[in-house]
N, C-alpha and C. Protein backbone atom coordinates (compact mmCIF):
# COMPACT_ATOMS: atom_id res chain seq x y z
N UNK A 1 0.85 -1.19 0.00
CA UNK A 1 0.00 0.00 0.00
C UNK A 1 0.89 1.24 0.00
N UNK A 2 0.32 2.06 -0.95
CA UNK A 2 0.96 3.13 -0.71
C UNK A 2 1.09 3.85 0.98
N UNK A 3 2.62 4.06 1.22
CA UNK A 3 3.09 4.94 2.32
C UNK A 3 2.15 6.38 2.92
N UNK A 4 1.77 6.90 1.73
CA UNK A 4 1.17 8.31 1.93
C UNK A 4 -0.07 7.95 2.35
N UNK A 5 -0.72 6.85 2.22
CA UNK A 5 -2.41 6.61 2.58
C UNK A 5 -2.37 5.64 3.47
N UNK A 6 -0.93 5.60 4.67
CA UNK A 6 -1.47 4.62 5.95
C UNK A 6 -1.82 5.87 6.41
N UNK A 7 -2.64 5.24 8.04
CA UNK A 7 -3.13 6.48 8.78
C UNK A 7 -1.86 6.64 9.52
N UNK A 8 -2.01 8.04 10.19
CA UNK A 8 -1.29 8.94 11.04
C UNK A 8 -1.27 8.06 12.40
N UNK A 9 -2.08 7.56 13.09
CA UNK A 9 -2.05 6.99 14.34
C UNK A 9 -1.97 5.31 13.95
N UNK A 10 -1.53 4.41 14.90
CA UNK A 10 -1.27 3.07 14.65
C UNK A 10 -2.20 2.46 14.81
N UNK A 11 -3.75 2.60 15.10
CA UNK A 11 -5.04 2.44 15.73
C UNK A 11 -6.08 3.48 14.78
N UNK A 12 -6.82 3.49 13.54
CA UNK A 12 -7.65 4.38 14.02
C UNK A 12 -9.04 4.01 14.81
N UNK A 13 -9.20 5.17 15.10
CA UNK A 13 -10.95 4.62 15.76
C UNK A 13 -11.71 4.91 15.15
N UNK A 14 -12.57 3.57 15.82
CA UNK A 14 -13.50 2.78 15.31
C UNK A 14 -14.77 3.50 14.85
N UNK A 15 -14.80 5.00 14.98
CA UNK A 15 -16.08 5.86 14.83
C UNK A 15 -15.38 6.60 13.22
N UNK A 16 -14.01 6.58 13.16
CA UNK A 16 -13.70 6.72 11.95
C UNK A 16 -13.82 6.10 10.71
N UNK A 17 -13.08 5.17 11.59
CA UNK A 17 -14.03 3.81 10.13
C UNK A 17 -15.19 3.45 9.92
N UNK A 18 -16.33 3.43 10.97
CA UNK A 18 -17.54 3.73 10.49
C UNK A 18 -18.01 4.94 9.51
N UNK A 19 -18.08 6.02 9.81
CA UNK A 19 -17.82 6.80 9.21
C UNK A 19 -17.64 6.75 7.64
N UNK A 20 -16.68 6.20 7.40
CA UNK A 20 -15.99 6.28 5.88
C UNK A 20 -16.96 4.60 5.59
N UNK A 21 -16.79 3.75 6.33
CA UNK A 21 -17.70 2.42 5.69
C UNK A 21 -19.26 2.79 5.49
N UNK A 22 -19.95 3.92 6.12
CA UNK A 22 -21.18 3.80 6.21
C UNK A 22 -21.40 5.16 4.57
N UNK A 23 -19.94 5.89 4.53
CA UNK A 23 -20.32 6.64 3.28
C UNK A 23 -19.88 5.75 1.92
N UNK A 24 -18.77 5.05 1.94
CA UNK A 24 -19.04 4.08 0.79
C UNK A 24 -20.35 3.14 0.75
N UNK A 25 -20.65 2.64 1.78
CA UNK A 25 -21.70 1.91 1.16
C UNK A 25 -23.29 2.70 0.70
N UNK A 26 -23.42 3.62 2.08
CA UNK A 26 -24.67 4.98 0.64
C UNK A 26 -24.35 4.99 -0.06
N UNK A 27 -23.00 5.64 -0.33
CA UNK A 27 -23.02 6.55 -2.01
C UNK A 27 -21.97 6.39 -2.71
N UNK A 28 -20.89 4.87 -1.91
CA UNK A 28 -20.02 4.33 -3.31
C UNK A 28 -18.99 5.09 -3.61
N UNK A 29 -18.17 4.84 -4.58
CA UNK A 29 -16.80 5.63 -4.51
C UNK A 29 -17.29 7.27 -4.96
N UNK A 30 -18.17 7.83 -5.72
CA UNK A 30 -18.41 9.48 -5.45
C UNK A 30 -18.40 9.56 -3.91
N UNK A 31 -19.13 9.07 -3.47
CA UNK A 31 -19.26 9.16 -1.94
C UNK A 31 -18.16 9.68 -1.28
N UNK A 32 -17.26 8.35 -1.27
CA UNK A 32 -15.86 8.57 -1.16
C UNK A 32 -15.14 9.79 -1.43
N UNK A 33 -14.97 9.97 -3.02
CA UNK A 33 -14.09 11.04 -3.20
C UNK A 33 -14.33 12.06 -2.52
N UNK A 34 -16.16 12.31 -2.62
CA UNK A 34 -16.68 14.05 -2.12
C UNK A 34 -15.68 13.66 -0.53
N UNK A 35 -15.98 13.15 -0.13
CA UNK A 35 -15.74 12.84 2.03
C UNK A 35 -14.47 13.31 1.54
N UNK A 36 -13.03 12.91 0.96
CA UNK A 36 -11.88 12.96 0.76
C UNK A 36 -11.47 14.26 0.28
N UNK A 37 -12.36 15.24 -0.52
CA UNK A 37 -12.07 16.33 -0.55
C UNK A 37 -12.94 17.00 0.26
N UNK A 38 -13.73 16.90 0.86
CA UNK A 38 -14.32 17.48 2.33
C UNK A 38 -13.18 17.35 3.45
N UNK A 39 -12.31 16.33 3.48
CA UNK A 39 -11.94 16.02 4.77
C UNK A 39 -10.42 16.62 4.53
N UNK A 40 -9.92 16.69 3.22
CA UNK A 40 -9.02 17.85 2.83
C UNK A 40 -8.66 19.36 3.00
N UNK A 41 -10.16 19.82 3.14
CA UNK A 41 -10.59 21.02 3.16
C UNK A 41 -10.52 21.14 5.10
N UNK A 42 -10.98 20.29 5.04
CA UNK A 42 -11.04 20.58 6.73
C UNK A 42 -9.60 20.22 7.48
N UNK A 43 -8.65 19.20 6.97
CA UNK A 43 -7.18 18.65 7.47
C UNK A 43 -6.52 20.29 7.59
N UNK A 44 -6.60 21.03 6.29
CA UNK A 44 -6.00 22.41 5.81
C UNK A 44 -6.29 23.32 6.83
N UNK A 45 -7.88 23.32 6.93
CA UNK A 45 -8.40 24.50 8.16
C UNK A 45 -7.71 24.20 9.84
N UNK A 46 -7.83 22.85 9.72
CA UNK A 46 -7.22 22.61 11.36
C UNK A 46 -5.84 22.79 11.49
N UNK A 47 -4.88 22.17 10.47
CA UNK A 47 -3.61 22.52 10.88
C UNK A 47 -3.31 23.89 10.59
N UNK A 48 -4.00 24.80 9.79
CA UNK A 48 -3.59 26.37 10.05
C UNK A 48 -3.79 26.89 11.08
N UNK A 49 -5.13 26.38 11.58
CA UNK A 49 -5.37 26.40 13.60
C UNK A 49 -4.54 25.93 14.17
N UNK A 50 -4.31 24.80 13.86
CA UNK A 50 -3.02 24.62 15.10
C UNK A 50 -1.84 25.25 14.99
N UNK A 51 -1.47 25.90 13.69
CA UNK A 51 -0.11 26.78 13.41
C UNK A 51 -0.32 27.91 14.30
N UNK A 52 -1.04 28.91 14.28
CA UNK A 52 -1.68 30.23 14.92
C UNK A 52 -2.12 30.16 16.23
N UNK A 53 -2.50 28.77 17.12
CA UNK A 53 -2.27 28.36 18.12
C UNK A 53 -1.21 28.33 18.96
N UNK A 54 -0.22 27.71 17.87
CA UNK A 54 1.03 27.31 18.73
C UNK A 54 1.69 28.45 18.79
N UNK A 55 2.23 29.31 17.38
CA UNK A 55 2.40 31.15 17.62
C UNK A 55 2.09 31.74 19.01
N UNK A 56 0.97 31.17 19.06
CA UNK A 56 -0.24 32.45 19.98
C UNK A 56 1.10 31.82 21.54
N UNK A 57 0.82 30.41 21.79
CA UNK A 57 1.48 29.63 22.66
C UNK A 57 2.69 30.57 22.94
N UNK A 58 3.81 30.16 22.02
CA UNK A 58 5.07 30.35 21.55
C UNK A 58 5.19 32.19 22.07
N UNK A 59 4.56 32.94 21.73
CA UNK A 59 4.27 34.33 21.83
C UNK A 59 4.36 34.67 23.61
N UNK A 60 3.30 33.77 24.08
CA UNK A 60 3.06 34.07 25.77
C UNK A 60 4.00 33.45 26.39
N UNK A 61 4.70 32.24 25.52
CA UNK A 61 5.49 31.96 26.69
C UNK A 61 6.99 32.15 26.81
N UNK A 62 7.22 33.73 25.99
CA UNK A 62 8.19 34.30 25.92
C UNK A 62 8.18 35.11 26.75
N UNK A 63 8.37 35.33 28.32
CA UNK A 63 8.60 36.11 29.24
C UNK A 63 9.87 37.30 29.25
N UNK A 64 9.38 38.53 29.73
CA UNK A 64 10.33 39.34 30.49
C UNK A 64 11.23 39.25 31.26
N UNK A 65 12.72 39.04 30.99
CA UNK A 65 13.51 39.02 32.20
C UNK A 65 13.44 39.88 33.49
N UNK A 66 13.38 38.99 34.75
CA UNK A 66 12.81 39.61 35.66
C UNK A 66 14.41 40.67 36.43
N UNK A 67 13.80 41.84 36.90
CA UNK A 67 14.79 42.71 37.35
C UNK A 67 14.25 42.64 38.63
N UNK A 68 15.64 42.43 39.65
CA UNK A 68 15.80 42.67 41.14
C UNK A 68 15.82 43.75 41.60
N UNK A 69 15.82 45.26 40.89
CA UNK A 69 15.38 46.32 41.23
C UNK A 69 14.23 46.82 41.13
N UNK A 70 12.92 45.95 40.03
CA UNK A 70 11.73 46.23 40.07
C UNK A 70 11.26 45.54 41.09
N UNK A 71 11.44 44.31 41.54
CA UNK A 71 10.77 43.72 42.76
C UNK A 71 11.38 44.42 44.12
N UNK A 72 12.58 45.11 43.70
CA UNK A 72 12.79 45.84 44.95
C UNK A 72 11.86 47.38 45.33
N UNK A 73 12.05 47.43 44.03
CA UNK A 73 10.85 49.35 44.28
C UNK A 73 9.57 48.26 44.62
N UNK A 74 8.96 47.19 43.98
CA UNK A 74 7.58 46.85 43.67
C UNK A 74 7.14 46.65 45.88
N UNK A 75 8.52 46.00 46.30
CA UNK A 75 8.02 45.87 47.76
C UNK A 75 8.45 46.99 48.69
N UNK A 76 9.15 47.76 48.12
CA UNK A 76 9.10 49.13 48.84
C UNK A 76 7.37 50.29 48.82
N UNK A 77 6.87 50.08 47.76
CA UNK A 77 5.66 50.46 47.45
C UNK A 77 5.31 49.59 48.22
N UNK A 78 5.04 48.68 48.36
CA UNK A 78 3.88 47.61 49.19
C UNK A 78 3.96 47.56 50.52
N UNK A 79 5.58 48.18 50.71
CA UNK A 79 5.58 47.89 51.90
C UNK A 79 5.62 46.95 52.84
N UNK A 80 6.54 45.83 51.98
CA UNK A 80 6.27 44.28 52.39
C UNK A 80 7.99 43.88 52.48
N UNK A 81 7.43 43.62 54.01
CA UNK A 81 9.15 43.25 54.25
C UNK A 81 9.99 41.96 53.25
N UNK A 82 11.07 42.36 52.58
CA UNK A 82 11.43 41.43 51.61
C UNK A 82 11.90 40.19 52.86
N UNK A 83 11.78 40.14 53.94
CA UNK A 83 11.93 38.68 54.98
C UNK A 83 11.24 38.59 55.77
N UNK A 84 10.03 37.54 54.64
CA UNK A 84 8.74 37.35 55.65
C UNK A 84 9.58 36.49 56.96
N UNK A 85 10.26 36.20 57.30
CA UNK A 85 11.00 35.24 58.30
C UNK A 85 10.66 36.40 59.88
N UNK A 86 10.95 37.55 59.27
CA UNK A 86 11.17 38.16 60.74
C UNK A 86 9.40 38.95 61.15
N UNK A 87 9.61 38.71 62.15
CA UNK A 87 8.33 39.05 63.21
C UNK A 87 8.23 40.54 63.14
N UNK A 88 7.30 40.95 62.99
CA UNK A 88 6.80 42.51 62.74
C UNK A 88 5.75 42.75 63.98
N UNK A 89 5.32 42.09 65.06
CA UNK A 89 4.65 42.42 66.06
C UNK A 89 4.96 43.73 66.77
């Protein structure tokens, strides 16, 4: 069998292959083809979602290096002893 037309997972499921067995047997290989360029159209739409996803990902989880002089003004404003250890009673 051609390489390019095994599936992606080593298992598919079983609601997939129904699926595709219950449209060949309605409507036969047209059947088929239409599902195959339906399911083309839709493979295209999802992995551009998942491209612009992972961006979006990739984007947030590029953080600010943190500065020890902003957390130093940030607890001078707050007013929060930088050693919760010691007793303020």
């Amino acid at each position: 069998m051609d390489p390019r037309l095994q599936p992606q997972t080593p298992e598919v499921d079983p609601m997939v292959t129904t699926a595709v067995m219950n449209v060949r047997d309605r409507f036969g290989a047209e059947g088929l083809r239409d599902l195959m360029a339906v399911a083309q159209l839709e493979l295209r739409n999802v992995e551009a979602a998942e491209r612009r996803l992972a961006a979006l990902a990739e984007s947030a989880s590029v953080a600010e290096p943190v500065d020890a002089a902003d957390t130093q003004a940030w607890l001078a404003y707050r007013e929060v002893d930088p050693d919760p250890g010691g007793d303020r009673r």
